[in-house]
Protein backbone atom coordinates (compact mmCIF):
# COMPACT_ATOMS: atom_id res chain seq x y z
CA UNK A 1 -127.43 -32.14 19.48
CA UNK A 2 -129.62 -32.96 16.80
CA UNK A 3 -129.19 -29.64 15.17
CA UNK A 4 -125.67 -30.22 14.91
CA UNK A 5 -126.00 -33.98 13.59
CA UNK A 6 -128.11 -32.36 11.13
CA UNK A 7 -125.53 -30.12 10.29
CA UNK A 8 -122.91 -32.50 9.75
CA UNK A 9 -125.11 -34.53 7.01
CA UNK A 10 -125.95 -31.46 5.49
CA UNK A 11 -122.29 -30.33 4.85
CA UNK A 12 -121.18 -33.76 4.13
CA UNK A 13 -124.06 -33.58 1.48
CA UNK A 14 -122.76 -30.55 -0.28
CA UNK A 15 -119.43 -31.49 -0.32
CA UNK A 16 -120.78 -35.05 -1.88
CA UNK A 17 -122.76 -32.97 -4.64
CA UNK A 18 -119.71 -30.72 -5.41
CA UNK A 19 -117.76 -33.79 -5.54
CA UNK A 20 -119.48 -36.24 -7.92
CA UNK A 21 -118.84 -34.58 -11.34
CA UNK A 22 -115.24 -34.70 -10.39
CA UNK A 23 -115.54 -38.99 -9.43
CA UNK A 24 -117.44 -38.86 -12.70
CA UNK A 25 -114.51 -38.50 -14.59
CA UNK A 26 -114.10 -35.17 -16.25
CA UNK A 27 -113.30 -35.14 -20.12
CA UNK A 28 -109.71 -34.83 -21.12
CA UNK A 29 -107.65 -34.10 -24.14
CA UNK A 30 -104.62 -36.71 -24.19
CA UNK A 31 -102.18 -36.77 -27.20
CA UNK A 32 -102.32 -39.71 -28.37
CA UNK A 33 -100.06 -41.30 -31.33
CA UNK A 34 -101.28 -44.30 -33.57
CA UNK A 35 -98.15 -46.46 -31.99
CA UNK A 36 -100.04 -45.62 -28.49
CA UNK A 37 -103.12 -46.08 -29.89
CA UNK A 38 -102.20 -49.95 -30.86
CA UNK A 39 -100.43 -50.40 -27.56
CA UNK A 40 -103.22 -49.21 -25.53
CA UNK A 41 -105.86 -51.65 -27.40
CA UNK A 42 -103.63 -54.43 -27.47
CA UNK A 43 -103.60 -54.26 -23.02
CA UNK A 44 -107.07 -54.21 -22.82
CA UNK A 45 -108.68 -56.21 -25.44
CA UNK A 46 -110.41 -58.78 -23.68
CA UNK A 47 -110.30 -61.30 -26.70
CA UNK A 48 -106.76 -60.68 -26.92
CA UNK A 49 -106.43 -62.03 -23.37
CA UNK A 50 -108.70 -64.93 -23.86
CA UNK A 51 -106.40 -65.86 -26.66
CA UNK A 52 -103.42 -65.98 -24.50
CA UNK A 53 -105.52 -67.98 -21.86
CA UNK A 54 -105.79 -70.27 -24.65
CA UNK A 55 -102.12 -70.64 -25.17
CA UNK A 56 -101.77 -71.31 -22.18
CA UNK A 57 -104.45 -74.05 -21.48
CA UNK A 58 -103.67 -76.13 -24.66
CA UNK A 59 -99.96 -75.62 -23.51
CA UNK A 60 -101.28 -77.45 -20.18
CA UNK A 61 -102.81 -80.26 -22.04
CA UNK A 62 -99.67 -80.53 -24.44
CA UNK A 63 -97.51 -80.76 -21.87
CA UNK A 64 -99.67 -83.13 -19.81
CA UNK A 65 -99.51 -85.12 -23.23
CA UNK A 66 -95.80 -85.31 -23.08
CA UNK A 67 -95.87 -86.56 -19.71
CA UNK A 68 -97.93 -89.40 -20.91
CA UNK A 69 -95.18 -90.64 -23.22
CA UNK A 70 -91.91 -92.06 -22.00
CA UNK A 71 -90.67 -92.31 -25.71
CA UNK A 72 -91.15 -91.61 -28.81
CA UNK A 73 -92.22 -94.65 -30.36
CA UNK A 74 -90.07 -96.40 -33.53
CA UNK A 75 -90.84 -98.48 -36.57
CA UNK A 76 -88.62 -101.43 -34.50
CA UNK A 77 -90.39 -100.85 -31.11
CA UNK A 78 -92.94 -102.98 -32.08
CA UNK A 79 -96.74 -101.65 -31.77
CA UNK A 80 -98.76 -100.71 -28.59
CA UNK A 81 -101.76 -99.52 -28.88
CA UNK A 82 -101.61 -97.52 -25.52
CA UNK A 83 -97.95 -96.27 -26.83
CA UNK A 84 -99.75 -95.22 -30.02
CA UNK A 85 -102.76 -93.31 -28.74
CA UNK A 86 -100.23 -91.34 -25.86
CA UNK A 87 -98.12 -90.26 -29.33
CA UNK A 88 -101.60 -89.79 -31.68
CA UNK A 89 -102.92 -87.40 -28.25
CA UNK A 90 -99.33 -85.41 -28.18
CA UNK A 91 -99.12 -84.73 -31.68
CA UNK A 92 -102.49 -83.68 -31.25
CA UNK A 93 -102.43 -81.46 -28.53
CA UNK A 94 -99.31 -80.16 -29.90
CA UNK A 95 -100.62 -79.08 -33.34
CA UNK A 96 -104.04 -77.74 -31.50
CA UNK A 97 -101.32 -75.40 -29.18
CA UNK A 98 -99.23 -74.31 -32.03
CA UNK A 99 -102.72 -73.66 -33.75
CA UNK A 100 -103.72 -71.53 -30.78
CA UNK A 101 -100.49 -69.13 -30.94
CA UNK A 102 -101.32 -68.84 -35.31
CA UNK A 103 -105.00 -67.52 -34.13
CA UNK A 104 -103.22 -65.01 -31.55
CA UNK A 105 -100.41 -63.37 -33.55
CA UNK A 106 -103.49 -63.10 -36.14
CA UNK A 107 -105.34 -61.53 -33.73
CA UNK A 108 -102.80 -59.04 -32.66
CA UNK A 109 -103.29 -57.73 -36.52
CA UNK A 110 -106.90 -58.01 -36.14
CA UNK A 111 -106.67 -54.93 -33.40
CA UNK A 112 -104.11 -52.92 -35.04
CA UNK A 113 -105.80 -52.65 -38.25
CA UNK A 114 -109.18 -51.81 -36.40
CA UNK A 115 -106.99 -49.11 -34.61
CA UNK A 116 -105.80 -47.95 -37.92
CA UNK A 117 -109.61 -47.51 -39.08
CA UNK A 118 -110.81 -46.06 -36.50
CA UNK A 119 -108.17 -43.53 -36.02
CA UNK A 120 -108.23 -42.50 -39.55
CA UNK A 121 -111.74 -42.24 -38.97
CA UNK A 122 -111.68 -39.95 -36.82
CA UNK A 123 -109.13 -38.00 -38.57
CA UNK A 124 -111.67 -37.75 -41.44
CA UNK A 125 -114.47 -36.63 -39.35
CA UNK A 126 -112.66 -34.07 -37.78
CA UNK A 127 -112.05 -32.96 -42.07
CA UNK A 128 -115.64 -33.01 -42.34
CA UNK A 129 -116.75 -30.72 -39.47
CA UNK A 130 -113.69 -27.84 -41.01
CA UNK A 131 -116.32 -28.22 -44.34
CA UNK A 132 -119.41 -27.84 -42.86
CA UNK A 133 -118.56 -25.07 -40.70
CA UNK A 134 -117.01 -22.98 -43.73
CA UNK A 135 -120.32 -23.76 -45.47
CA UNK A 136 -122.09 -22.64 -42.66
CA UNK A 137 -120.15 -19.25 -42.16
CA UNK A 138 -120.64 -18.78 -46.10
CA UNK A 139 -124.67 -19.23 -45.87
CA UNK A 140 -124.97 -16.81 -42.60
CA UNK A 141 -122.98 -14.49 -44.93
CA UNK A 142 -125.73 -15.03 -47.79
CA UNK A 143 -128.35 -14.12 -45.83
CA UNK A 144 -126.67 -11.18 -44.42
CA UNK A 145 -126.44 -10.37 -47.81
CA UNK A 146 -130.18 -11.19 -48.68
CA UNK A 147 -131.37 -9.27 -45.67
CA UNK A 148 -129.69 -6.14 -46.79
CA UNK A 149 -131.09 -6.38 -50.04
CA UNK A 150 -134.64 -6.81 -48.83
CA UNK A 151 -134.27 -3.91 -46.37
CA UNK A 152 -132.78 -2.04 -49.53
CA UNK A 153 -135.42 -2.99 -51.62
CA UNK A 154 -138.01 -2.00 -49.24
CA UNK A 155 -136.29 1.66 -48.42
CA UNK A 156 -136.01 2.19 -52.35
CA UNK A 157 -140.01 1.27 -52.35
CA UNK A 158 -141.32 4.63 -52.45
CA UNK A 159 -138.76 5.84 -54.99
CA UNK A 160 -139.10 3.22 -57.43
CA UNK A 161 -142.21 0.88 -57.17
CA UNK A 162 -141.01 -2.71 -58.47
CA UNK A 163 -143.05 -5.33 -57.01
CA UNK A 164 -141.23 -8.09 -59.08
CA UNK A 165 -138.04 -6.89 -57.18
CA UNK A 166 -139.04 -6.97 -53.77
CA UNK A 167 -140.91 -10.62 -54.76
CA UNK A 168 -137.42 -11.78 -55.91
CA UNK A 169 -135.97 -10.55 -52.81
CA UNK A 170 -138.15 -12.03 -50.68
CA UNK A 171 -137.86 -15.37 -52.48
CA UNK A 172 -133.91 -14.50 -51.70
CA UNK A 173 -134.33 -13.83 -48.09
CA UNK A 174 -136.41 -17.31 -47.68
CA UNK A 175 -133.89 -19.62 -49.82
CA UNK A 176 -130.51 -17.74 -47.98
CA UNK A 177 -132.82 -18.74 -44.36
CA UNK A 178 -133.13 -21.93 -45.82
CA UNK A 179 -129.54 -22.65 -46.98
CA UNK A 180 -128.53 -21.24 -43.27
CA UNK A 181 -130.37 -24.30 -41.42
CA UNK A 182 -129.35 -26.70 -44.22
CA UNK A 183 -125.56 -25.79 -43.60
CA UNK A 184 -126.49 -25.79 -39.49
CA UNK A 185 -128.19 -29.26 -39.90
CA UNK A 186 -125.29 -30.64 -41.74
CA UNK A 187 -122.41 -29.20 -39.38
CA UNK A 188 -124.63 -30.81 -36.50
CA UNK A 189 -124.51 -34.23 -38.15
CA UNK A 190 -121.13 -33.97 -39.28
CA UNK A 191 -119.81 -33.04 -35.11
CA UNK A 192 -122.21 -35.70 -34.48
CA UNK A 193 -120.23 -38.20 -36.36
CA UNK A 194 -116.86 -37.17 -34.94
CA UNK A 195 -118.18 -37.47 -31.49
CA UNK A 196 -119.33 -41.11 -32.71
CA UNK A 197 -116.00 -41.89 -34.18
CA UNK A 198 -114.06 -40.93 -30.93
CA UNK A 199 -116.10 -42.57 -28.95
CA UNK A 200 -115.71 -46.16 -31.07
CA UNK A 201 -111.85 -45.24 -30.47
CA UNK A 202 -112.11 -44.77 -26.98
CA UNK A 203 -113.66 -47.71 -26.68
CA UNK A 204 -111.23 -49.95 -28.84
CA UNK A 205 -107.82 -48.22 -26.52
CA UNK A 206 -109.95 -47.93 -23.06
CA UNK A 207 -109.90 -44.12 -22.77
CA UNK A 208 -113.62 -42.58 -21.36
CA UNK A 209 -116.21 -42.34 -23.97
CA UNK A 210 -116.11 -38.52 -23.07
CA UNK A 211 -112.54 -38.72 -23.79
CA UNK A 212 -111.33 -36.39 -26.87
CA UNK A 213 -108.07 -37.33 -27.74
CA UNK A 214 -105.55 -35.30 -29.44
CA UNK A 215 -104.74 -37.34 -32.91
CA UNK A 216 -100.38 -36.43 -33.56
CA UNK A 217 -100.16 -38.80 -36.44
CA UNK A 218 -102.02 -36.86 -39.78
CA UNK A 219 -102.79 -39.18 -43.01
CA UNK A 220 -99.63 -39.65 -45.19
CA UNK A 221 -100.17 -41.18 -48.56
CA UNK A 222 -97.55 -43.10 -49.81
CA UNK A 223 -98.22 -45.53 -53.01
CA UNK A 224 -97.88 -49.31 -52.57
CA UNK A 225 -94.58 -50.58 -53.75
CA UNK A 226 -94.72 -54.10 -55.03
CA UNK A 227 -91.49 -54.99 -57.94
CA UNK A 228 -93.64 -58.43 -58.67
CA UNK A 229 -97.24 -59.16 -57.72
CA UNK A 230 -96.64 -62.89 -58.06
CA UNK A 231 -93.93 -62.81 -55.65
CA UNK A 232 -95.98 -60.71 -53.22
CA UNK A 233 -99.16 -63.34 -53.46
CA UNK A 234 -96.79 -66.18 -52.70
CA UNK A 235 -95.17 -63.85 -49.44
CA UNK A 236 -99.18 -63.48 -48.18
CA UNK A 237 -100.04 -67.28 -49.00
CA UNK A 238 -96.97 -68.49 -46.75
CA UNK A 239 -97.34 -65.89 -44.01
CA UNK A 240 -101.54 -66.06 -43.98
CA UNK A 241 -102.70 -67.60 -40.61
CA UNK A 242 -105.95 -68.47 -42.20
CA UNK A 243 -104.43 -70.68 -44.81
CA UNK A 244 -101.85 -72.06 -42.17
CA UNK A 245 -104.83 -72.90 -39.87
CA UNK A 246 -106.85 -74.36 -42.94
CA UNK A 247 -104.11 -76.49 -43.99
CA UNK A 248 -103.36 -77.49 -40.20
CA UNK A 249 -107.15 -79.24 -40.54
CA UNK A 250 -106.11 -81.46 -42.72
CA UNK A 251 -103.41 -82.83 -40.21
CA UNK A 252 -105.53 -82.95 -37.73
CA UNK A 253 -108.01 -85.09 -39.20
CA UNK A 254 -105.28 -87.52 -39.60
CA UNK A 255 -104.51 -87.32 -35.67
CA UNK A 256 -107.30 -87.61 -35.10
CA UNK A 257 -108.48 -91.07 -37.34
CA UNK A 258 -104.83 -92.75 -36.01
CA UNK A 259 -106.22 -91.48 -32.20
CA UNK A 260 -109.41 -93.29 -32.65
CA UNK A 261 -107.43 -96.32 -34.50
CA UNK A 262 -105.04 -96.96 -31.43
CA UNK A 263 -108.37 -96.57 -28.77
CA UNK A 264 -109.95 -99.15 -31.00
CA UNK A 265 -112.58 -96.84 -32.34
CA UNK A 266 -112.86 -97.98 -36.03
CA UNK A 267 -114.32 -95.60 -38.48
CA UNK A 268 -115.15 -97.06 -41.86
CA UNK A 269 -112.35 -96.24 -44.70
CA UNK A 270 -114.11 -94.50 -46.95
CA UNK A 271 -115.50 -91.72 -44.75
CA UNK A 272 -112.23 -91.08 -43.18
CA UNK A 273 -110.95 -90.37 -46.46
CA UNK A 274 -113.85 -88.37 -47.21
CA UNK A 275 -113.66 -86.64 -44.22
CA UNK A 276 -109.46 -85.83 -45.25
CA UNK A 277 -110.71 -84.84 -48.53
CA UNK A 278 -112.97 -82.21 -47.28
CA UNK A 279 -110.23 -80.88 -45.13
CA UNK A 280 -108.03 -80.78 -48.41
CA UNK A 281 -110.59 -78.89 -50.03
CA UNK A 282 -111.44 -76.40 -47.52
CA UNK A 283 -107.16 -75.76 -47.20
CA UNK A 284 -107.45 -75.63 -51.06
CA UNK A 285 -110.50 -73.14 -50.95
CA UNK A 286 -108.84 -71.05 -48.42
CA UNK A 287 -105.63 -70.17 -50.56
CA UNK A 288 -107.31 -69.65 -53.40
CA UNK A 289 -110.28 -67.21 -51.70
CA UNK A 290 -106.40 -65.14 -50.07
CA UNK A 291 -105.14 -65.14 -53.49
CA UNK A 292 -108.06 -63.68 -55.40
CA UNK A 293 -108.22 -61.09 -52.62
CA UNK A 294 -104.93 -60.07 -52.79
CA UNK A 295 -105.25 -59.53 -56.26
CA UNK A 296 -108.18 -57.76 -56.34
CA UNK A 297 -106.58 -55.30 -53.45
CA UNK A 298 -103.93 -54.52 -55.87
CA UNK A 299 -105.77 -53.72 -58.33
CA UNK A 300 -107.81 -51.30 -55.92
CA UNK A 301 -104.97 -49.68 -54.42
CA UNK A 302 -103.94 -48.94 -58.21
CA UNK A 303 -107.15 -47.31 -59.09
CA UNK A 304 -107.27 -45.36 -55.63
CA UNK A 305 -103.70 -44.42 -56.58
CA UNK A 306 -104.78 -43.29 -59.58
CA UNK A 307 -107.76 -40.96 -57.83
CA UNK A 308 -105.81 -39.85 -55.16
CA UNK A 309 -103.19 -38.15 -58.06
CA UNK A 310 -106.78 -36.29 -59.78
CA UNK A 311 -107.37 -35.31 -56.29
CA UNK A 312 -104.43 -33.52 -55.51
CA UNK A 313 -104.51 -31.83 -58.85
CA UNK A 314 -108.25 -30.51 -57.81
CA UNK A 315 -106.74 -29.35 -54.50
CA UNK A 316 -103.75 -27.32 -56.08
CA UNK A 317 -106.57 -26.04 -58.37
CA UNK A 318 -108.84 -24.95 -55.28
CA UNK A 319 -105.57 -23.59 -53.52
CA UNK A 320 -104.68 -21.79 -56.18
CA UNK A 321 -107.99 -20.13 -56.29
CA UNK A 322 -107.71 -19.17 -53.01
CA UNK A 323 -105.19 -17.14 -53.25
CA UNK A 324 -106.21 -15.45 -56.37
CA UNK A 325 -109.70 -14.57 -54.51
CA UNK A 326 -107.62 -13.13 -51.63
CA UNK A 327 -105.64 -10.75 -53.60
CA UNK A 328 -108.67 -9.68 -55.31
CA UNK A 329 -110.08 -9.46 -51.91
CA UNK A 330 -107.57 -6.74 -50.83
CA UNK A 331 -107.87 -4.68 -54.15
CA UNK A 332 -111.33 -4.37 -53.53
CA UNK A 333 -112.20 -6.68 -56.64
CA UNK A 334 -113.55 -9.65 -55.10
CA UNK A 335 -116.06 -10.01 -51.80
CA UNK A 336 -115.76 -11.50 -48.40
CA UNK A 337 -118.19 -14.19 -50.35
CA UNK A 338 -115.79 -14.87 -52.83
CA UNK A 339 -113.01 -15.64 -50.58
CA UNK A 340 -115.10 -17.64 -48.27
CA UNK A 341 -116.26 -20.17 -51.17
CA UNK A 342 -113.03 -20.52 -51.97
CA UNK A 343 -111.90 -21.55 -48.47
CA UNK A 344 -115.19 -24.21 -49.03
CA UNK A 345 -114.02 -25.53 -52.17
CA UNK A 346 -110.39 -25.77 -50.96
CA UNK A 347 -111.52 -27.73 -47.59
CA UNK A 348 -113.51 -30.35 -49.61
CA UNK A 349 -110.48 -30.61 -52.34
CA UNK A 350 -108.71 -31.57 -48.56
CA UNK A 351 -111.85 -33.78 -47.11
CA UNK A 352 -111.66 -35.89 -50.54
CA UNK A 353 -107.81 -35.94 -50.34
CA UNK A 354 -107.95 -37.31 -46.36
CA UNK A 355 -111.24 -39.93 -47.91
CA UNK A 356 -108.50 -41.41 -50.18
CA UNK A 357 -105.60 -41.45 -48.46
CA UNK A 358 -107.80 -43.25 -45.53
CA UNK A 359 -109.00 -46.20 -47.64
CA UNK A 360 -105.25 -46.47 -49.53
CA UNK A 361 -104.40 -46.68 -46.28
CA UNK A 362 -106.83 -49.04 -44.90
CA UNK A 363 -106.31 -51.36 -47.86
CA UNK A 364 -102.42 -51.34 -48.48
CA UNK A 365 -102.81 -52.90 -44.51
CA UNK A 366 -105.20 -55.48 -45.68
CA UNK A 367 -103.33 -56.20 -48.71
CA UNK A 368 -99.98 -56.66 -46.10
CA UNK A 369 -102.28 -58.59 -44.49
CA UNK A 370 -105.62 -60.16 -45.97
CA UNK A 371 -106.35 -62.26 -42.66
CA UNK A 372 -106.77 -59.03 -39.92
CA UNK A 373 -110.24 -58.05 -41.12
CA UNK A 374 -111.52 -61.64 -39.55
CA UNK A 375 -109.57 -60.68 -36.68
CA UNK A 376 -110.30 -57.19 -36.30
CA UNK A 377 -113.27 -56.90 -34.07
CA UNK A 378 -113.26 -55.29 -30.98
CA UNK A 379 -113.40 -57.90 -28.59
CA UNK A 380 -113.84 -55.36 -25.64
């Protein structure tokens, strides 16, 4: 009887062992879109929810506001100071809910644009680790090369004594062993930064850190389009949460000072004003801070526009080469070598092209929309 108990646990055991990888959670490869991307971080962004929890709460207390006022009180209804504080509270709580929707829809840009980066990121990693590994396939070549000329060297020893030349290839041998672990070293550092950058994405849309998605959308540069920059600051300034919310202050300073008028809660005059005036300022400090950055963003995206155009001229230049070294190649005029550097030089023409477009990218959103950086951390 025992025996068999024993037997039981022991199978159940196994089966437990064989199991647990697969409860782990096994990596996968989903395809996964930049629209999906957004979606998915949007769902479970834990700050995202807490906003709408807030929404809802100072909804609550607006509402419960409302219910605390059977009218809205008149110049002609005379003054109550019990009717005054219940209309002081609403407008309050009203202005504190609408406030409270401004900070989510901000938010919501927040996420995407840290999406954005992070995607792109990866994108650009994945760039890196093509470049690396053609410089690594181009050193093991070297020293395949520098081997056979120090076993050459040594054969041709007896016929020819040259110390200096078997010195030099010696000194060859050691620098192409070098460049080999130099290349390996970087390729390692370069995969480890991809797997860093997919797992910060995972993170951001909830897939498993193990997770290696399948990126569909590639870079696409397309030049920022603005017919008047004056026109465009003015769009940002009325649309910018942060200046909305800064200028909102300045209202609610006043509800609050009439609030603690009706209660009977005097303040002296001139640090209510002061206290108005500082609100002013800040809502005065705040447009001007989004209108010098706007500004300066254009004049970024210009000069990135500018480097991205160089860029692709250096990449037509490296493709070019390319296929000038393969031809050779195949009449037996150029060496494996020669192609393979050009494949190096073409896939860091490519890296810097995917650098640029990434921050164009990156800062055409921000330009859009100046307030989404304050906005755009994780949050869970």
């Amino acid at each position: 009887m025992k025996k068999w108990i024993l037997s039981i646990f022991m199978a159940a055991l196994a089966f437990l062992n064989v199991l647990q990888p697969a409860m782990a959670g096994e990596p996968t490869w989903p395809e996964l879109s930049l629209n999906k991307a957004i979606e998915m971080a949007i769902t479970q962004n834990k700050a995202l929810k807490k906003a709408e929890l807030e929404i809802k709460r100072t909804e609550a207390l607006r509402d419960e506001a409302s219910d605390q006022l059977d009218f809205t009180p008149t110049g002609g209804s005379g003054y109550d100071p019990q009717v005054e504080a219940a209309w002081y509270s609403l407008l309050q709580a009203d202005l504190t809910w609408r406030m409270s929707k401004k900070s989510y829809d901000a938010r919501l840009d927040g996420i995407a644009l840290a999406v954005c980066q992070l995607y792109w990121n990866v994108l650009k990693a994945q760039e890196n680790v093509k470049v690396k590994e053609l410089a690594l396939e181009l050193a093991r070549l070297e020293l395949q090369k520098s081997q056979s000329a120090y076993r050459l060297g040594l054969t041709g020893k007896s016929q020819s004594s040259s110390v200096g030349g078997t010195v030099a290839a010696i000194k060859g041998l050691e620098q192409a062993g070098a460049d080999v672990a130099k290349a390996e070293s970087e390729l390692a550092a370069a995969q480890n930064e991809l797997d860093n950058a997919c797992v910060k994405l995972n993170q951001l849309v909830g897939l498993h850190p193990d997770d290696r998605p399948v990126l569909v959308d590639k870079l696409e540069f397309y030049p920022l389009q603005v017919a008047n920059l004056n026109t465009e600051v003015n769009r940002v300034l009325e649309s910018s949460p942060s200046v909305w919310l800064a200028e909102q202050e300045v209202t609610q300073k006043k509800y609050t000072t009439d609030l603690m008028f009706a209660r009977g809660q005097y303040t002296p005059y001139d640090a209510r004003q002061a206290e108005m005036e500082q609100a002013e300022v800040d809502a005065q400090s705040a447009r001007d801070a989004v209108e010098m950055q706007v500004r300066e963003l254009y004049h970024t995206l210009k000069s990135l526009e500018e480097s991205y155009k160089s860029a692709e001229q250096a990449a037509a230049t490296a493709q070019e080469e390319l296929k000038q070294k393969q031809i050779m190649f195949r009449l037996g005029l150029a060496t494996r070598a020669d192609v393979l550097t050009a494949e190096v030089n073409l896939a860091k023409a490519k890296y810097a092209l995917t650098e640029l477009a990434a921050q164009h990218a990156y800062n055409k959103m921000v330009f859009q929309k100046p307030w989404a950086p304050a906005y755009s951390s994780t949050g869970g």
